[in-house]
N, C-alpha and C. Protein backbone atom coordinates (compact mmCIF):
# COMPACT_ATOMS: atom_id res chain seq x y z
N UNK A 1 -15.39 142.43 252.63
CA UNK A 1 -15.35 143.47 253.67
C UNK A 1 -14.31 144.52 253.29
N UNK A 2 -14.50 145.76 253.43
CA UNK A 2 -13.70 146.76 253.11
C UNK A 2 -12.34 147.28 254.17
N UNK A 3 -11.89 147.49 253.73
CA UNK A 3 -10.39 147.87 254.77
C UNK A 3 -10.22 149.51 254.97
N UNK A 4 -9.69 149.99 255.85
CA UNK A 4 -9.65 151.33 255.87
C UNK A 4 -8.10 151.58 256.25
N UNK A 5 -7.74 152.94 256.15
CA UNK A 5 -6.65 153.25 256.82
C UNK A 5 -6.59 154.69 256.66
N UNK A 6 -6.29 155.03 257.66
CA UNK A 6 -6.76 156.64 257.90
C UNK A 6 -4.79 157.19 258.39
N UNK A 7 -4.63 158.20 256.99
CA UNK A 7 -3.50 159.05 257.24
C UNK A 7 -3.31 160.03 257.70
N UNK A 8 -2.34 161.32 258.65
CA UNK A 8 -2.60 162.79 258.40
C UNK A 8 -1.43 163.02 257.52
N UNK A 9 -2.07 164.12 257.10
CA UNK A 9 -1.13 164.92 255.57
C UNK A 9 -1.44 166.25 256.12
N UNK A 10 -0.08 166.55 256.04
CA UNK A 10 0.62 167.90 255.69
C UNK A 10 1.27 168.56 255.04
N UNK A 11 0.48 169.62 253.87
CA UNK A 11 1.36 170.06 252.76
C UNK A 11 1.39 171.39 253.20
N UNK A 12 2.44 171.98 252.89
CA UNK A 12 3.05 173.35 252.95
C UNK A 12 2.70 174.16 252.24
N UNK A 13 2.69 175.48 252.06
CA UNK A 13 2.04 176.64 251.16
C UNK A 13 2.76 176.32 249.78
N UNK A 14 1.85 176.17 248.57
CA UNK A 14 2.06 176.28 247.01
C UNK A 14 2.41 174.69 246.66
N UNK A 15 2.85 173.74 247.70
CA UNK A 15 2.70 171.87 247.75
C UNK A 15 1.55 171.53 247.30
N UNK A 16 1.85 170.01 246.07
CA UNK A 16 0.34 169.60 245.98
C UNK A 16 1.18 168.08 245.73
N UNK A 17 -0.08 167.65 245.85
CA UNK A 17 0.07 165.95 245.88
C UNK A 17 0.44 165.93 244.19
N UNK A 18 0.67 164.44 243.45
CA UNK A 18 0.42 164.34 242.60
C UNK A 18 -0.63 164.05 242.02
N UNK A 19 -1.26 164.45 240.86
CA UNK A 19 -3.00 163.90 240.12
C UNK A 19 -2.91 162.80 239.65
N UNK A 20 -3.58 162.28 240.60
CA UNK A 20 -3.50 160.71 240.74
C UNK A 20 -5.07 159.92 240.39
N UNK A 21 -5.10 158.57 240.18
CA UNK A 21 -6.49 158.08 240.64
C UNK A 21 -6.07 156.53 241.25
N UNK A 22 -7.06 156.29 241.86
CA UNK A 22 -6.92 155.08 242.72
C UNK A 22 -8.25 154.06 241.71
N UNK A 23 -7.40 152.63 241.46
CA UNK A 23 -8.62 151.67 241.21
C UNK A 23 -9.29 150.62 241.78
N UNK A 24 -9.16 150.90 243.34
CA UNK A 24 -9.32 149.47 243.90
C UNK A 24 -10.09 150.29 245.32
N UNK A 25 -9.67 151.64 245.50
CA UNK A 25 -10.16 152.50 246.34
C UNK A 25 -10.78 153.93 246.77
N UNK A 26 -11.96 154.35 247.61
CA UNK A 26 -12.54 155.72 247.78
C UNK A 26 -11.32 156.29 248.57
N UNK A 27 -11.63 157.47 248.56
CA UNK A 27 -10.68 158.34 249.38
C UNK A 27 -11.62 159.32 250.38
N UNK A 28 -11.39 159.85 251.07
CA UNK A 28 -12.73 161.26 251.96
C UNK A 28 -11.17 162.05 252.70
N UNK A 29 -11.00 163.21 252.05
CA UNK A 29 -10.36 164.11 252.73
C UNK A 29 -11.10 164.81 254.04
N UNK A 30 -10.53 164.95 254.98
CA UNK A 30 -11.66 165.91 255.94
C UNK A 30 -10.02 167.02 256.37
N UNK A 31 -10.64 168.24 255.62
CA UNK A 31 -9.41 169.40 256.13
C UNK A 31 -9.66 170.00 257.25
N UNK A 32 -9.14 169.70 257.96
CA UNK A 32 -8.57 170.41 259.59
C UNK A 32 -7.98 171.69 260.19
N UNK A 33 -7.20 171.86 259.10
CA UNK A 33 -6.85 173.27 258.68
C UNK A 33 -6.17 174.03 257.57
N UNK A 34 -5.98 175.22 257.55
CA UNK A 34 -5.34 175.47 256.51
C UNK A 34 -6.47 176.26 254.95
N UNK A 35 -5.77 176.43 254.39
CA UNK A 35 -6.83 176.60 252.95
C UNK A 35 -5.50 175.82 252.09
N UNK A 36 -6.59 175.44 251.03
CA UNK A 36 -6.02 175.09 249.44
C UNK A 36 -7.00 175.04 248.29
N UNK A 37 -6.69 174.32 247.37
CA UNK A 37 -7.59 173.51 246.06
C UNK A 37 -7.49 172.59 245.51
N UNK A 38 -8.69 171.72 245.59
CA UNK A 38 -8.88 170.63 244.85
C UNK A 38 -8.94 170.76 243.45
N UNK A 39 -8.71 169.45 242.96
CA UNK A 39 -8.79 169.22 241.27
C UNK A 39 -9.03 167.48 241.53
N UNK A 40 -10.28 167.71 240.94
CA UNK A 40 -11.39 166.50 240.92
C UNK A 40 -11.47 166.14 239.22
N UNK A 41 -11.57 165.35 238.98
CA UNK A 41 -11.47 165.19 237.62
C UNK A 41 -11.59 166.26 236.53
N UNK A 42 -10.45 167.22 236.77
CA UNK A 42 -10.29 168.33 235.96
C UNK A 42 -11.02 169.94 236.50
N UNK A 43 -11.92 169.12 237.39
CA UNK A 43 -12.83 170.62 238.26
C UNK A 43 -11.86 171.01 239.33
N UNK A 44 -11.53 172.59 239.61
CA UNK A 44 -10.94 172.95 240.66
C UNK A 44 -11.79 173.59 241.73
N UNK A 45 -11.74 173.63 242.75
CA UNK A 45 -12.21 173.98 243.89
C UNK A 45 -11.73 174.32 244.75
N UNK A 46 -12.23 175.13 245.69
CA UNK A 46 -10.94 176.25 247.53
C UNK A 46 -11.95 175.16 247.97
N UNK A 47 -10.75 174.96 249.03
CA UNK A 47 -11.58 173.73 250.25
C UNK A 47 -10.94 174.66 251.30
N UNK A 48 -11.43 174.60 252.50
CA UNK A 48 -10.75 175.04 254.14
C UNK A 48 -11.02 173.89 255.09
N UNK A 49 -10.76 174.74 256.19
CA UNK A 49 -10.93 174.25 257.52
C UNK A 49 -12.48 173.32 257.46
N UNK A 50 -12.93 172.31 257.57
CA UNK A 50 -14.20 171.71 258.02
C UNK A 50 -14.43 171.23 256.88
N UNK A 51 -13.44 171.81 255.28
CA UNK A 51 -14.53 170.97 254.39
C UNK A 51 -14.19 169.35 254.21
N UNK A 52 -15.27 168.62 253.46
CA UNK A 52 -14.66 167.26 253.22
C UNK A 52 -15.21 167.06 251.59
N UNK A 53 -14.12 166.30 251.53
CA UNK A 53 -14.00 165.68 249.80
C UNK A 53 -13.71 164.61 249.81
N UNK A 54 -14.69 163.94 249.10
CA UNK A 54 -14.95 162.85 248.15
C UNK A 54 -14.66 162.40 247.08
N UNK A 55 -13.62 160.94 246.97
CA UNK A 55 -13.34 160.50 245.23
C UNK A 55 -13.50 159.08 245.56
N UNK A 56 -14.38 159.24 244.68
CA UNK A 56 -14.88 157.61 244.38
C UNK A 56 -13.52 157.04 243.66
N UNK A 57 -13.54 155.67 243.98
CA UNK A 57 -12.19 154.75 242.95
C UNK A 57 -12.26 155.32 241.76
N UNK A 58 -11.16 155.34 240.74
CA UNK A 58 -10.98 156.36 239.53
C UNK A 58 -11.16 157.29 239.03
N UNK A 59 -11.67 158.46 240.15
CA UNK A 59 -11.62 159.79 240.23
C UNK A 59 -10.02 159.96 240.14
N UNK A 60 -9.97 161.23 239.10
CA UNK A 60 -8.54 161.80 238.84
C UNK A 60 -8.32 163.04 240.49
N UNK A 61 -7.30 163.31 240.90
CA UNK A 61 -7.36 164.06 241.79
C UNK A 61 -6.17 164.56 242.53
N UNK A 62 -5.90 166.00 243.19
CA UNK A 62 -5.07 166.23 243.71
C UNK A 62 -5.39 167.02 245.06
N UNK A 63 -4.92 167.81 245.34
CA UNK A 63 -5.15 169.01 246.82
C UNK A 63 -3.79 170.07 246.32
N UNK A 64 -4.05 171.28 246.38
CA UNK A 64 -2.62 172.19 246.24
C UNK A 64 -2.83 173.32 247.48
N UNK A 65 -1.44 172.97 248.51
CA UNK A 65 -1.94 173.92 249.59
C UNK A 65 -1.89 175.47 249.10
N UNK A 66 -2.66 176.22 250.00
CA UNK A 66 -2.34 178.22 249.47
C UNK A 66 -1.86 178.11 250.82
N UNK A 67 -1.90 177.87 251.96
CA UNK A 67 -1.03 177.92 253.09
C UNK A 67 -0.83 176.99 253.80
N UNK A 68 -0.38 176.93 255.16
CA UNK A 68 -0.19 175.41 255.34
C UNK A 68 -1.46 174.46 255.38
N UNK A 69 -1.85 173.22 254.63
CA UNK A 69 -2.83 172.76 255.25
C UNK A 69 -2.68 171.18 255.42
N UNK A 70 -3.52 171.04 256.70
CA UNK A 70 -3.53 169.69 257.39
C UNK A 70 -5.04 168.80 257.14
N UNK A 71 -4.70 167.74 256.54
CA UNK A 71 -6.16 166.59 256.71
C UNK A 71 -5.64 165.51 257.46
N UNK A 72 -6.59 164.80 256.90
CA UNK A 72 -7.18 163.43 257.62
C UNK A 72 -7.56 162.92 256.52
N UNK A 73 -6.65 161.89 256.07
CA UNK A 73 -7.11 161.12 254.75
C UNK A 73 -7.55 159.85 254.88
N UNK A 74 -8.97 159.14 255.04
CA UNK A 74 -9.28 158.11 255.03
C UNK A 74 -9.26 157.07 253.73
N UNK A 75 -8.65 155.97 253.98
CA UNK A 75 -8.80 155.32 252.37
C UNK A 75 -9.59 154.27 252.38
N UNK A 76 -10.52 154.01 251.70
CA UNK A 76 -11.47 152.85 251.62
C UNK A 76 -11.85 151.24 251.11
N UNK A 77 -11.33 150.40 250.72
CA UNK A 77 -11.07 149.24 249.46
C UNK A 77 -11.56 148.01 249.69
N UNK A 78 -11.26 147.39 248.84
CA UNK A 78 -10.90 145.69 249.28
C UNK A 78 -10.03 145.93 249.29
N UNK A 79 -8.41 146.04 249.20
CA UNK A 79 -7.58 145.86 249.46
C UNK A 79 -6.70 147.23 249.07
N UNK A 80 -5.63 147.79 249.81
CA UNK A 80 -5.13 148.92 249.88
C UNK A 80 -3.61 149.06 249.93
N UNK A 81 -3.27 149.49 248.77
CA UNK A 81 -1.77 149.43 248.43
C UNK A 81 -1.34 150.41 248.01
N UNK A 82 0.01 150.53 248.14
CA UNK A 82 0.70 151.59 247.47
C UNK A 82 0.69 151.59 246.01
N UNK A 83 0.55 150.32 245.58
CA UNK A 83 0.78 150.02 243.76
C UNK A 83 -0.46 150.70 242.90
N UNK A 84 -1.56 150.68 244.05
CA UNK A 84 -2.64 151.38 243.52
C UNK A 84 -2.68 152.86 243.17
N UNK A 85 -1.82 153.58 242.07
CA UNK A 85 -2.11 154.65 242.23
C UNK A 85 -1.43 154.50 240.30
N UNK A 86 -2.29 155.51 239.62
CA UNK A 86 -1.99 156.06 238.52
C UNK A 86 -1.71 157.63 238.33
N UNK A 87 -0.65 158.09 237.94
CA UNK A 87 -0.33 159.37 238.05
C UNK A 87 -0.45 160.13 236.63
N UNK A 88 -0.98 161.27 236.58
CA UNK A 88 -1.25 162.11 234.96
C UNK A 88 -0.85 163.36 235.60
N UNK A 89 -0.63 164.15 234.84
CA UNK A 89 -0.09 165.55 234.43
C UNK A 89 -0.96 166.44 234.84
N UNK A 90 -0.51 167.04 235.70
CA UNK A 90 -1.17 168.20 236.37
C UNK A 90 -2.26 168.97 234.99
N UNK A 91 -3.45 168.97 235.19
CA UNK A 91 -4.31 169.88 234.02
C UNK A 91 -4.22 171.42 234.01
């Protein structure tokens, strides 16, 4: 059975997470507000208000706000940890 845990995140204008991938878990951003860009395994993309994003377990990935923006980060797994995360160099 899968576990969930649903965060809110708030990054500030020109803030980005680190490019990370998860191996044990999906992720589904749903942005609430704000604008920024994704970087999906090397693809960049403007997300806003209403959009939602998808990373399957070992998708590379980040979010970089352009102004303030707020989600809703759901995480998906068998099991869900902090240890789960691999970090690479911004592309």
């Amino acid at each position: 059975e899968k576990k969930s845990m649903t965060i809110k995140v708030t990054l500030n204008p020109r803030h980005s997470m680190n490019y990370h991938s998860h191996k044990n878990r999906d992720e589904v951003w749903v942005v609430i507000s704000g604008e920024g860009e994704t970087i999906l395994d090397g693809r960049r993309q403007s997300v806003m208000m209403g959009d939602i994003v998808i990373m399957k377990a070992g998708m590379k990935h980040t979010v970089i706000a352009k102004s303030e923006l707020k989600m809703i980060e759901v995480q998906l797994g068998e099991e869900i940890l902090a240890e789960d995360k691999t970090k690479y160099p911004m592309p």
